[in-house]
N, C-alpha and C. Protein backbone atom coordinates (compact mmCIF):
# COMPACT_ATOMS: atom_id res chain seq x y z
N UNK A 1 -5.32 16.16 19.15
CA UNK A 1 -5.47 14.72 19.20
C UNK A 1 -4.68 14.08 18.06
N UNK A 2 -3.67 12.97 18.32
CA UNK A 2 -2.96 12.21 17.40
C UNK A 2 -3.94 11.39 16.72
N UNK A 3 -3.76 11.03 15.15
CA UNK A 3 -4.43 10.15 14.58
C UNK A 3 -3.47 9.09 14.05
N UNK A 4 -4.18 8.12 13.94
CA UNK A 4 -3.02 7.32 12.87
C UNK A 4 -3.10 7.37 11.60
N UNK A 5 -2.02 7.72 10.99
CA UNK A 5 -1.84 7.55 9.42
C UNK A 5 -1.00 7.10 8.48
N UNK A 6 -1.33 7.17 7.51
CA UNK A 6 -0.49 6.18 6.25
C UNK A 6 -0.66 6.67 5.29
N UNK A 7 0.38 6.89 3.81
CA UNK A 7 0.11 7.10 2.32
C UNK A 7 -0.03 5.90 2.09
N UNK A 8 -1.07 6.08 1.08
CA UNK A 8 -1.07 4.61 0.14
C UNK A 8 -1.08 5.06 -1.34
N UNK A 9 -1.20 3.75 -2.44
CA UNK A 9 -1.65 3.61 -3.63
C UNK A 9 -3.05 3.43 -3.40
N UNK A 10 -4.10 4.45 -4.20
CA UNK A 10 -5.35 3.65 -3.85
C UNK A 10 -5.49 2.98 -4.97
N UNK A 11 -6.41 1.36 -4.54
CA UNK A 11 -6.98 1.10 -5.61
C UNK A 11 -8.40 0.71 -6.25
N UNK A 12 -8.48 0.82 -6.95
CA UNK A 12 -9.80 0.61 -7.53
C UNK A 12 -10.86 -0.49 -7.35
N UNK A 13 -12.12 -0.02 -7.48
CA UNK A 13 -13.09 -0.53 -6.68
C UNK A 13 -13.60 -2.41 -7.58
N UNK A 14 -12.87 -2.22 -8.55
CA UNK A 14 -12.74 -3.20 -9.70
C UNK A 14 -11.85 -4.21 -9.27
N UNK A 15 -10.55 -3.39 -9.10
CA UNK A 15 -9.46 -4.27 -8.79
C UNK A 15 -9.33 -5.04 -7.54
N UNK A 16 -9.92 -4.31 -6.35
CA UNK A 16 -10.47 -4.51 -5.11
C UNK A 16 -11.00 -6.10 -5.08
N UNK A 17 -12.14 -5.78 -5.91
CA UNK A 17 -12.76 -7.01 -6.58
C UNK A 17 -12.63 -8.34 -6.90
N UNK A 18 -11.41 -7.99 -7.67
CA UNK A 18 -10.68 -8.76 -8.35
C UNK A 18 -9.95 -9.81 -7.59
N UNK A 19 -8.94 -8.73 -6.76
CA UNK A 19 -8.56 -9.41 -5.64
C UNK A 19 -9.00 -10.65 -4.67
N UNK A 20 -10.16 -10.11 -4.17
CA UNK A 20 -10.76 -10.89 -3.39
C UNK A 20 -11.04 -11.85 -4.00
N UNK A 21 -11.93 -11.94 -5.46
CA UNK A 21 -12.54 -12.89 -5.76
C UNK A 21 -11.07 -14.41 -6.13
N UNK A 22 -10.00 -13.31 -6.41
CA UNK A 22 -8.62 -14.24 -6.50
C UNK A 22 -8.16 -15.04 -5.39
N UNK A 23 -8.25 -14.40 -3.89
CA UNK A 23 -8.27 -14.41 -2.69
C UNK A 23 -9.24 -15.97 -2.47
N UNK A 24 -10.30 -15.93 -2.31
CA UNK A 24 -11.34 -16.49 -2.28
C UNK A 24 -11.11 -17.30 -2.94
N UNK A 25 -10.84 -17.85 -4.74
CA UNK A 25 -10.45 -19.16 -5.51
C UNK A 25 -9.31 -19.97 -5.01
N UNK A 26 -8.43 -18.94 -4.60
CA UNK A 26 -7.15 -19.52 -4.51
C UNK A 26 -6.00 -19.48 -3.18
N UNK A 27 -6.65 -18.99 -2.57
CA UNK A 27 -6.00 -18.75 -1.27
C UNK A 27 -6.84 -18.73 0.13
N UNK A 28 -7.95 -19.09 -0.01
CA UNK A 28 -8.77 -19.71 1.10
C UNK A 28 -8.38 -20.39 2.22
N UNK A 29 -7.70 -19.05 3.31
CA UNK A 29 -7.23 -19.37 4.29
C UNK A 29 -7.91 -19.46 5.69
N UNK A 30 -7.66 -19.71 6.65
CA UNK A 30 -8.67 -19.81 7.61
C UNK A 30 -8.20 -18.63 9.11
N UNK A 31 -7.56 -17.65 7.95
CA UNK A 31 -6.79 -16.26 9.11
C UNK A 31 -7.70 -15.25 8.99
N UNK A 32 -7.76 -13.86 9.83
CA UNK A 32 -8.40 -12.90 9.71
C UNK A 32 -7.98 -12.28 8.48
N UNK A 33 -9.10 -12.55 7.57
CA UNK A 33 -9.13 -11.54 6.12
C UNK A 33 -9.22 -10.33 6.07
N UNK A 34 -8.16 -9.41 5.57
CA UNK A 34 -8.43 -8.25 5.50
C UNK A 34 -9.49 -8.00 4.38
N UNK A 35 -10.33 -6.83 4.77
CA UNK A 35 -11.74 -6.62 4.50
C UNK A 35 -11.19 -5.58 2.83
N UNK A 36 -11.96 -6.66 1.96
CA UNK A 36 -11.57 -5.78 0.22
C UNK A 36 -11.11 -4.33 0.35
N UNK A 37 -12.83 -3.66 0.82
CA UNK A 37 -12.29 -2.16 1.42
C UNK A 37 -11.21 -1.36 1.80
N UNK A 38 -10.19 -2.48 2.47
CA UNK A 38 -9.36 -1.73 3.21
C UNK A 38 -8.05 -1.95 2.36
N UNK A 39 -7.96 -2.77 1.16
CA UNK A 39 -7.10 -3.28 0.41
C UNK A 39 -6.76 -1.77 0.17
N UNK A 40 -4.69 -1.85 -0.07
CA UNK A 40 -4.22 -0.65 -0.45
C UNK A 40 -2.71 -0.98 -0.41
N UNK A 41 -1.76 -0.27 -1.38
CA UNK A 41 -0.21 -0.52 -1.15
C UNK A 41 0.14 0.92 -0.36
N UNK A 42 0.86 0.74 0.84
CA UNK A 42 1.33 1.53 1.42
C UNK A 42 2.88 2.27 0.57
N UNK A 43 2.34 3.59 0.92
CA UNK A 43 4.02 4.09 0.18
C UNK A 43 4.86 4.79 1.72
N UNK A 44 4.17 4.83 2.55
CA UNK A 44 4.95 5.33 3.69
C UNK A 44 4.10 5.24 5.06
N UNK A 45 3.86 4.40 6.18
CA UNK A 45 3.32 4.77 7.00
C UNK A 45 3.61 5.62 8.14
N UNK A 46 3.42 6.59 8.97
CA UNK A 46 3.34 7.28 9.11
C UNK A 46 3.31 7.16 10.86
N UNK A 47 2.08 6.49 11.22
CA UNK A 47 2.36 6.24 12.43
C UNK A 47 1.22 7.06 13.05
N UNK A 48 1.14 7.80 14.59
CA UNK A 48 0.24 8.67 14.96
C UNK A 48 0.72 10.13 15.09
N UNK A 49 -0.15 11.02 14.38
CA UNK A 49 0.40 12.09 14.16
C UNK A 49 -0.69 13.56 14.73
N UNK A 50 -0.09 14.01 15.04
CA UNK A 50 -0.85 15.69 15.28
C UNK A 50 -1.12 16.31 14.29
N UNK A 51 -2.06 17.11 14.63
CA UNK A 51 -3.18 17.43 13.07
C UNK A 51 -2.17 18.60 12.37
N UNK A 52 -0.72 19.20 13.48
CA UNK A 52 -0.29 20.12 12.56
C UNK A 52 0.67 19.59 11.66
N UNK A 53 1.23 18.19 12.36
CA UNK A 53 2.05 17.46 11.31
C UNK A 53 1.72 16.88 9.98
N UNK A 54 -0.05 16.80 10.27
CA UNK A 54 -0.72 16.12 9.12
C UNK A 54 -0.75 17.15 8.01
N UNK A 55 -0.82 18.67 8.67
CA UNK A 55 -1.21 19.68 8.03
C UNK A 55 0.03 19.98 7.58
N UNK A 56 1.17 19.82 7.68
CA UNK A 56 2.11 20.63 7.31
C UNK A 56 2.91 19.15 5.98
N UNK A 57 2.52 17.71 6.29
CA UNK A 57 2.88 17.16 5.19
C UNK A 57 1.76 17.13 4.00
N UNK A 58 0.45 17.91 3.85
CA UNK A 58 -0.35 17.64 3.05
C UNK A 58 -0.03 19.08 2.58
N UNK A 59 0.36 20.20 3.01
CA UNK A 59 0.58 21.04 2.38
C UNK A 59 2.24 20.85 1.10
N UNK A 60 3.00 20.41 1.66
CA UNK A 60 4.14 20.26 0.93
C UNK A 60 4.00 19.05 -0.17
N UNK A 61 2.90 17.98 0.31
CA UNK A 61 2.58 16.58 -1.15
C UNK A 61 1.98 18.13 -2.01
N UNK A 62 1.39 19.21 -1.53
CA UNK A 62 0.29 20.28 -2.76
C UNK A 62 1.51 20.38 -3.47
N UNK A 63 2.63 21.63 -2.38
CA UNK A 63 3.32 22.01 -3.15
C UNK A 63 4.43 21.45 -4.27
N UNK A 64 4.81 19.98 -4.22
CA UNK A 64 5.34 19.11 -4.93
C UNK A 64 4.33 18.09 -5.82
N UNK A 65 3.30 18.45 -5.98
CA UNK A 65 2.42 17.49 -6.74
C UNK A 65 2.67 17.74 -7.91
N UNK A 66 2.71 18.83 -8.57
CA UNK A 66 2.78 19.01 -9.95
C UNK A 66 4.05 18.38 -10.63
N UNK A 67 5.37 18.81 -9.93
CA UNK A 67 6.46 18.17 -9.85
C UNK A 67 6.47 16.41 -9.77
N UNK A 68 5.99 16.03 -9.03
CA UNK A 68 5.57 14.62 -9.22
C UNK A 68 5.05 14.25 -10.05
N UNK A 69 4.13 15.03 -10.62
CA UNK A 69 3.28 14.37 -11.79
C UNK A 69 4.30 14.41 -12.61
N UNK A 70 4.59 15.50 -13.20
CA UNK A 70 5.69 15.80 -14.75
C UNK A 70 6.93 14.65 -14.51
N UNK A 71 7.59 14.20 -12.79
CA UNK A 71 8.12 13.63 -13.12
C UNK A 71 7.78 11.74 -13.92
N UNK A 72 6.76 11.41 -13.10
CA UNK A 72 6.17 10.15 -13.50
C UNK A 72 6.00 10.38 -14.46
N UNK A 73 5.27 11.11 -15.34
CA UNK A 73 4.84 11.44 -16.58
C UNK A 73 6.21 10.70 -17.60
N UNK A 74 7.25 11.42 -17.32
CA UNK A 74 8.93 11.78 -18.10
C UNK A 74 9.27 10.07 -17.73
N UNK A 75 9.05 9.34 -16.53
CA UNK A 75 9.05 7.88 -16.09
C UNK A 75 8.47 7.20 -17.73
N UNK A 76 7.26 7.75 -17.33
CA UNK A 76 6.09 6.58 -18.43
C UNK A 76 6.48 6.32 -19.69
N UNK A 77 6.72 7.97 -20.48
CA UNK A 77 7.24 8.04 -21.77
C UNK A 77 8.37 7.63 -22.04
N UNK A 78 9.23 6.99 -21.13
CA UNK A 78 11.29 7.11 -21.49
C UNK A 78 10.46 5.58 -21.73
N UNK A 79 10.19 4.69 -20.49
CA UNK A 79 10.19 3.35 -20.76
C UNK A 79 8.21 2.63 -20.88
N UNK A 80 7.53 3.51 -21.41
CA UNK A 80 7.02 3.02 -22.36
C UNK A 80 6.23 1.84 -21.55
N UNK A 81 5.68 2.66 -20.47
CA UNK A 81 4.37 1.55 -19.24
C UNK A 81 3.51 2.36 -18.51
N UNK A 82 2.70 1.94 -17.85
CA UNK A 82 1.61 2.74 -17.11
C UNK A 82 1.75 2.44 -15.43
N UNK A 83 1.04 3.48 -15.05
CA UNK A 83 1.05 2.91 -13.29
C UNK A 83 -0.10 1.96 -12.65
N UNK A 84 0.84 0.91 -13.07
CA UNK A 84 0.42 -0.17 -13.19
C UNK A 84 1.17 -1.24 -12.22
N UNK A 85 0.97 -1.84 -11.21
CA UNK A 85 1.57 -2.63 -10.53
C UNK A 85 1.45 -4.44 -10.36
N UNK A 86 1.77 -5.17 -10.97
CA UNK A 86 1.41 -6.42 -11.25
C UNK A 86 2.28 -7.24 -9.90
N UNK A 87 1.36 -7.68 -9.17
CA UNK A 87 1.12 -8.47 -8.02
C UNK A 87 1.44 -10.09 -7.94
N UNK A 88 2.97 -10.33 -8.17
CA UNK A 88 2.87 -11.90 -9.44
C UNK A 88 3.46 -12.88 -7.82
N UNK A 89 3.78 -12.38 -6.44
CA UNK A 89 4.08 -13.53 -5.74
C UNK A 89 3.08 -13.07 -4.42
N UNK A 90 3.35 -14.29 -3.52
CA UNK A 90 2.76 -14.37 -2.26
C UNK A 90 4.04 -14.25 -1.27
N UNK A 91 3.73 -13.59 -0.43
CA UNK A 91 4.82 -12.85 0.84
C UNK A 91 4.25 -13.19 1.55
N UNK A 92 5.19 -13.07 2.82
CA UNK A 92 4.71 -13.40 3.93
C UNK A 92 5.40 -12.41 5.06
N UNK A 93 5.38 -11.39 6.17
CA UNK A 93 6.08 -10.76 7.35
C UNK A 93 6.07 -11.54 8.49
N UNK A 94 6.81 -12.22 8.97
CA UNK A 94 6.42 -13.06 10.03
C UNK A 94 6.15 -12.30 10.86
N UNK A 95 6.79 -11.34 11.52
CA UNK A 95 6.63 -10.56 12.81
C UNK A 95 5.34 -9.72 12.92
N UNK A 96 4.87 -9.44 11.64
CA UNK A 96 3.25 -9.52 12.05
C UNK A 96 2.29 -9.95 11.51
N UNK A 97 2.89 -11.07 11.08
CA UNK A 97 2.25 -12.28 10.80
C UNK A 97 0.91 -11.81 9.78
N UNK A 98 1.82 -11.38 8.69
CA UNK A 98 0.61 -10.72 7.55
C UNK A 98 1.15 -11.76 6.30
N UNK A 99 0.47 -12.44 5.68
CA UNK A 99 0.27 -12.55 4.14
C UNK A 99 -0.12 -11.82 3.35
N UNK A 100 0.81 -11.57 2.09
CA UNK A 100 0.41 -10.67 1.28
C UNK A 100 0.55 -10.73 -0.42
N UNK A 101 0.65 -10.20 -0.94
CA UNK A 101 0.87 -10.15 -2.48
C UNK A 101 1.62 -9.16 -2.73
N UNK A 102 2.79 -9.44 -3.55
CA UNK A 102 3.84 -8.24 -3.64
C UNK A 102 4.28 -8.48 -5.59
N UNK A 103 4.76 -7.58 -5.76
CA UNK A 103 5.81 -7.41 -7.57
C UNK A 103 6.99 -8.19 -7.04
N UNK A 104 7.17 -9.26 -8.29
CA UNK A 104 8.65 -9.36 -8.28
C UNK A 104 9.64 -8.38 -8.10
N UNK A 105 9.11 -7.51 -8.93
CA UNK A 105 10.41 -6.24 -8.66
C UNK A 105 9.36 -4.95 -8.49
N UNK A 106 10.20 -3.91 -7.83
CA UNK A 106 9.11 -2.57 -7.62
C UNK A 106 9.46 -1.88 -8.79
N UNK A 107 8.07 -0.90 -9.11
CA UNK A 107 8.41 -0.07 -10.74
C UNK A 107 9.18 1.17 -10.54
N UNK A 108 9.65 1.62 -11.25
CA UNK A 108 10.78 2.85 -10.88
C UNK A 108 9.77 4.06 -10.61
N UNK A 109 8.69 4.21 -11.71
CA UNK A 109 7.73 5.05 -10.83
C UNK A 109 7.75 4.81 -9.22
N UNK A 110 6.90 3.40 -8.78
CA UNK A 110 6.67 3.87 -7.35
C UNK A 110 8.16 3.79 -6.43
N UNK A 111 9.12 3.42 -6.78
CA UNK A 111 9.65 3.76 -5.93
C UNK A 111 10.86 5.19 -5.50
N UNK A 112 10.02 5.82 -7.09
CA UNK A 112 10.09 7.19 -7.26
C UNK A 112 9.44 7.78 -6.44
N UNK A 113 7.90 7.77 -6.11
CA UNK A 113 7.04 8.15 -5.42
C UNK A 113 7.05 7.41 -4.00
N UNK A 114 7.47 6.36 -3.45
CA UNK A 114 7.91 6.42 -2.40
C UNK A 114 9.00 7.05 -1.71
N UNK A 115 10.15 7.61 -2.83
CA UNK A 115 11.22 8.29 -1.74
C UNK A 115 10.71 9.48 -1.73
N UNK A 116 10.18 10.52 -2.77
CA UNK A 116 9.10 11.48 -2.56
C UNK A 116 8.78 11.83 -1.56
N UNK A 117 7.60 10.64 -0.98
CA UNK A 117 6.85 11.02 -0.21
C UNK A 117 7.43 10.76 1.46
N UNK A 118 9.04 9.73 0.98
CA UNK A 118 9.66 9.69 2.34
C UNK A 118 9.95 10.57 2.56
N UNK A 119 11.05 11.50 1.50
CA UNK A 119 11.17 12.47 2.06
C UNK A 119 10.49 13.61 2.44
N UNK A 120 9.29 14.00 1.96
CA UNK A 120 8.18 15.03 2.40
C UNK A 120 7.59 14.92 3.62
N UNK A 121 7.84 13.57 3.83
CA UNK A 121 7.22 13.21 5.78
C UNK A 121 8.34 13.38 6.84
N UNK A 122 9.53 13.21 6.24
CA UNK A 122 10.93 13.54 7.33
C UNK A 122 11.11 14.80 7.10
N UNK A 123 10.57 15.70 6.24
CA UNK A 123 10.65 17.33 6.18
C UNK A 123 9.73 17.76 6.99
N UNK A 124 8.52 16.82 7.41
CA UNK A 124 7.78 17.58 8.03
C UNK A 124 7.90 17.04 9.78
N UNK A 125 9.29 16.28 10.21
CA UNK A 125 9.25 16.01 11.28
C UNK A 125 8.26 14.93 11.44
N UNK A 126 7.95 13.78 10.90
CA UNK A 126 7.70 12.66 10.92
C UNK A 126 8.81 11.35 11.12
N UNK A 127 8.92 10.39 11.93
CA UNK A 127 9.39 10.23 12.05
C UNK A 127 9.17 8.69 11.20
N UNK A 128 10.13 7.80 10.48
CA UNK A 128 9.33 6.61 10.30
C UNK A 128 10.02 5.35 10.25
N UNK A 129 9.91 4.81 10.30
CA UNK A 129 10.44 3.09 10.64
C UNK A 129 11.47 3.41 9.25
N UNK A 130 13.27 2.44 9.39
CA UNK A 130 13.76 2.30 8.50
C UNK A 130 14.00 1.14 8.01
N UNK A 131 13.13 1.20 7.27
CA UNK A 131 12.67 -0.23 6.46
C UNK A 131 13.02 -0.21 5.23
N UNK A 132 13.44 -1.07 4.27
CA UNK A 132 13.80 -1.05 2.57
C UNK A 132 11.80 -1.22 2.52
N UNK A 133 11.99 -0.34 1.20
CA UNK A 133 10.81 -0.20 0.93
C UNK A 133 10.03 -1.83 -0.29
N UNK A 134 9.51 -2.24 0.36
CA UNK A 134 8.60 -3.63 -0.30
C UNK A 134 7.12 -3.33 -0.15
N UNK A 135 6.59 -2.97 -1.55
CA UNK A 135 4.97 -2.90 -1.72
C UNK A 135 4.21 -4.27 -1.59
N UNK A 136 3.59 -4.12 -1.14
CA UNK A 136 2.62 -5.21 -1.14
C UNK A 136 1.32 -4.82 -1.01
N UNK A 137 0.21 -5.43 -0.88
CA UNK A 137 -1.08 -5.39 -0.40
C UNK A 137 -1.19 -6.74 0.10
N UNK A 138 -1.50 -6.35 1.47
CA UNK A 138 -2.15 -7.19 2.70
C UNK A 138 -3.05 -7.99 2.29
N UNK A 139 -3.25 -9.55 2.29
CA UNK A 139 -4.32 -10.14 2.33
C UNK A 139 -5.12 -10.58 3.53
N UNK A 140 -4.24 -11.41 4.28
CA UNK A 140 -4.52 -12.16 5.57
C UNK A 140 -3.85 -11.21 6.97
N UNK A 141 -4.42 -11.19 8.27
CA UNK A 141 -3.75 -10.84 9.46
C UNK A 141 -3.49 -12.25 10.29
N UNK A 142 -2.84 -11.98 11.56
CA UNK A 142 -3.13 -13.48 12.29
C UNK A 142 -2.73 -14.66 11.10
N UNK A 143 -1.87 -14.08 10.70
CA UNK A 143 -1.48 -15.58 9.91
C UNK A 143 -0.08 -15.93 10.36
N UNK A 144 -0.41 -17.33 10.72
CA UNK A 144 0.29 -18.25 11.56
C UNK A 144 1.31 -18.73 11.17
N UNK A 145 2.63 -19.28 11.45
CA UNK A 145 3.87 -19.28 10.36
C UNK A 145 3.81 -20.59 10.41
N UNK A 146 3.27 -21.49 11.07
CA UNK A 146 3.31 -22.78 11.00
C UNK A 146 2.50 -23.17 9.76
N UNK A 147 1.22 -23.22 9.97
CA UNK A 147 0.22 -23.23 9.08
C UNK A 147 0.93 -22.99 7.37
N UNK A 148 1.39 -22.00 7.36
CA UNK A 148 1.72 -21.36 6.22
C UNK A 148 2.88 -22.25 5.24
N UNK A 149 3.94 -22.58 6.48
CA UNK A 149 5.28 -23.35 6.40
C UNK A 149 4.66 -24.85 6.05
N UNK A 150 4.05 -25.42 6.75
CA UNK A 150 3.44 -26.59 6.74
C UNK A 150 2.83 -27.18 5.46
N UNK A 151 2.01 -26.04 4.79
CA UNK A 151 1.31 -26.04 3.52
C UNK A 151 1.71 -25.58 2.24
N UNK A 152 3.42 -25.18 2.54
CA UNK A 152 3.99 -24.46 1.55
C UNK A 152 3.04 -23.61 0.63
N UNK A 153 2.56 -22.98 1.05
CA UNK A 153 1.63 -21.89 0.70
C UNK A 153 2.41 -20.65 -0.43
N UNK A 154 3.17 -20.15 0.01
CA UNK A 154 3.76 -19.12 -0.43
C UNK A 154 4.82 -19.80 -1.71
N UNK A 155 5.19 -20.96 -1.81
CA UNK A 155 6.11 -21.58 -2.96
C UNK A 155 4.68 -22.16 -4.21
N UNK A 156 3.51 -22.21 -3.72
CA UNK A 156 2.63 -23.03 -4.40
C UNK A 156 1.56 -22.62 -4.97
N UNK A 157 1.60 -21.07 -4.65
CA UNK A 157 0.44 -20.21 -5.23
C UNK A 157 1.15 -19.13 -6.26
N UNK A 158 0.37 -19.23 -7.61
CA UNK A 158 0.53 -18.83 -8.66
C UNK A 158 -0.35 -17.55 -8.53
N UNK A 159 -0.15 -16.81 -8.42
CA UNK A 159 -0.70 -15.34 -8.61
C UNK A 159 -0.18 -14.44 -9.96
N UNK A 160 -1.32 -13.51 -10.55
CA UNK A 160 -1.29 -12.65 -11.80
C UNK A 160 -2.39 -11.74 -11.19
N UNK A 161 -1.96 -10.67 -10.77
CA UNK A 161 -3.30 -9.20 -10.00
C UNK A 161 -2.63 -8.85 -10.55
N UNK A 162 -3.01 -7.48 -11.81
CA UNK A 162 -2.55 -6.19 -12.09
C UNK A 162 -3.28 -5.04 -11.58
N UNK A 163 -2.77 -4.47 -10.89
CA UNK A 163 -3.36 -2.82 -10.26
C UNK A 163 -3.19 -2.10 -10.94
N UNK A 164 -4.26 -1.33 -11.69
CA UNK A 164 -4.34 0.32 -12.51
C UNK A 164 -4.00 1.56 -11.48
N UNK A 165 -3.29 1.86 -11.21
CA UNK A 165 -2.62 2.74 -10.23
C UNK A 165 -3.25 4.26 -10.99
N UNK A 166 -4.47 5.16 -9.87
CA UNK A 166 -4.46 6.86 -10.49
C UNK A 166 -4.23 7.31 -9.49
N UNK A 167 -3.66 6.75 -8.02
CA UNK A 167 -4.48 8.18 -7.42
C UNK A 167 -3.05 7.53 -6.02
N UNK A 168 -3.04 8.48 -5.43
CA UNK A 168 -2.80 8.16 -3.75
C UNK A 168 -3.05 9.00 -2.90
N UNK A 169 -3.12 8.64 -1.64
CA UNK A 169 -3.99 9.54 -0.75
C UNK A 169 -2.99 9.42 0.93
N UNK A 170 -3.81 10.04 1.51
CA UNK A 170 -3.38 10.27 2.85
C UNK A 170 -4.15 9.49 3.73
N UNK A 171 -4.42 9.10 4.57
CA UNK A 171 -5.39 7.81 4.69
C UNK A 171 -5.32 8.26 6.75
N UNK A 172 -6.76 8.14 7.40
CA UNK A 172 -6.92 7.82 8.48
C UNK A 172 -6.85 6.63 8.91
N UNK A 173 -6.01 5.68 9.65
CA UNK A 173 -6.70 4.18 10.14
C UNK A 173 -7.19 4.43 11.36
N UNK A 174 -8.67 3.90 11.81
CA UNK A 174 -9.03 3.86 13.31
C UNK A 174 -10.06 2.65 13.36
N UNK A 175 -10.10 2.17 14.75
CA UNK A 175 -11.16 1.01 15.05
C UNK A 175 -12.99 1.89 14.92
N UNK A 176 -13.34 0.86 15.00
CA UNK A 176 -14.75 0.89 14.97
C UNK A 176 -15.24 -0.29 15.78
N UNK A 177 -16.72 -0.47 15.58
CA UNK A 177 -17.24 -1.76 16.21
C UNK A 177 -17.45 -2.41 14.75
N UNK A 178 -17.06 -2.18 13.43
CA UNK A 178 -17.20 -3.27 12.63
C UNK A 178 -15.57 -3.27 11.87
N UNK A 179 -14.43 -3.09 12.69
CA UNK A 179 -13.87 -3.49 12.72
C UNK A 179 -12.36 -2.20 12.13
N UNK A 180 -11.28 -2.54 11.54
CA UNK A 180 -10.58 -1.25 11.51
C UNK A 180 -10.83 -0.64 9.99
N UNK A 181 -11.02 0.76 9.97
CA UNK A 181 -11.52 1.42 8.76
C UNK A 181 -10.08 2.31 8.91
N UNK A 182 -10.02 2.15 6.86
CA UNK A 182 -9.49 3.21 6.30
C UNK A 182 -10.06 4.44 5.99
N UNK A 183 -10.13 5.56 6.16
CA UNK A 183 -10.58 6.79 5.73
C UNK A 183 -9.92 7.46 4.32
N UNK A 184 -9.97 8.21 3.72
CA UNK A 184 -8.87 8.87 2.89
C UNK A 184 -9.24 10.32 3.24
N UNK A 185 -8.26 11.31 3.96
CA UNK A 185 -8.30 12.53 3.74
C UNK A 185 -8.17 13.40 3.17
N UNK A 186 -7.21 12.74 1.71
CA UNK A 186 -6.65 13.82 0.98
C UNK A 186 -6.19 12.63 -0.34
N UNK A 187 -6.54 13.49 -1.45
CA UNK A 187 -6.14 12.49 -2.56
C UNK A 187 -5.54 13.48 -3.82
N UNK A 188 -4.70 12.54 -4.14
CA UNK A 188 -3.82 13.39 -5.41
C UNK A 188 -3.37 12.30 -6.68
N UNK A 189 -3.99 12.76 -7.95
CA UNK A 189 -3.73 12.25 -8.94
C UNK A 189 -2.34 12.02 -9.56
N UNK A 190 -2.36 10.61 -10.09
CA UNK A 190 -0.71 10.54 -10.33
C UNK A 190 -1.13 10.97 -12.26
C-alpha cells in the first residue's frame, strides 16, 4: 500500500505556539487554518510511496546521518549561528492557494540539508517535483488571491518567528474525520 510522504523540519511545540498565537494577532484571516499541529518546513516532499521505497530512503538518511551531522556542525562553527530559521515575510503560492511565512534568504545549513535529502530520495527512485527549493511554513489553505490582493496582505504584515531547528523527520500525511494529520515515522537529530 502507497502512503503519502514528506521530510520536514520539525518544530517545536513552543514555537508551534508561538506561531499561532502570531497567526491569530496578526493575520486573522477568514481561510482554512492550518491546524498548529501540523505546522512544519518541508525539505522534500515526496509524494505517495511504497513501503519499500520508504524503507530503502530511511535506511540511506541512517547511513548518511552522521555525515550530515559533522557536516552542519563544520556549517555552525565557520559562520558562527544555530539551526535556527527566522520567518521575517508573508508568501503567498497562488496555484494552491496557500499563505505562508518564509526567510528572506534560506540558511546554508538547510539548504545543505535539503540537497542531501534531495538527493537520498532520487537514489532511492523517488521521484519529485522540480521546484527551486523555498522553505516556508504553511499558514492558511483555500486562500483566495483576490481577498489577499485586495487587502495587500502580504506587503503589510510585519512578521519576526524564529524557529529553533533539532530534529527532522519522515512524516506520514493522511485524512481522518478530524481532518488531515501529520504522523512522524522516523526522526533524526541535526
Amino acid at each position: 500500500m502507497k502512503k503519502r510522504m514528506f521530510i520536514a523540519l520539525d518544530i517545536s511545540s513552543a514555537d508551534k505556539v508561538n506561531v499561532a498565537q502570531w497567526r491569530k494577532q496578526h493575520l486573522d484571516l477568514p481561510f482554512k487554518a492550518i491546524d498548529e499541529n501540523n505546522f512544519h518546513v518541508t525539505l522534500a516532499f515526496l509524494g505517495l510511496l511504497e513501503q519499500e521505497k520508504q524503507a530503502n530512503l530511511t535506511v540511506l538518511i541512517n547511513q548518511q546521518h552522521h555525515l550530515i551531522q559533522q557536516q552542519q556542525l563544520r556549517m555552525l562553527a565557520t559562520q558562527d549561528i544555530s539551526f535556527s530559521l527566522r520567518l521575517s515575510k508573508v508568501g503567498y503560492f497562488k496555484k494552491a492557494q496557500v499563505l505562508h511565512l518564509m526567510p528572506e534568504s534560506c540558511p546554508h545549513w538547510l539548504m545543505y540539508l535539503n540537497k542531501v535529502i534531495v538527493e537520498l530520495s532520487l537514489n532511492s527512485n523517488i521521484r519529485l517535483e522540480n521546484y527551486r527549493y523555498q522553505p516556508h511554513l504553511s499558514l492558511y489553505r483555500k486562500a483566495k488571491s483576490s481577498l489577499i490582493a485586495t487587502n495587500n496582505i502580504i506587503e503589510k504584515t510585519a512578521v519576526t518567528q524564529t524557529l529553533n531547528i533539532k530534529s527532522f523527520s519522515l512524516y506520514h500525511s493522511f485524512s481522518s474525520e478530524y481532518g488531515v494529520q501529520y504522523i512522524p515515522i522516523q526522526t533524526w537529530r541535526l
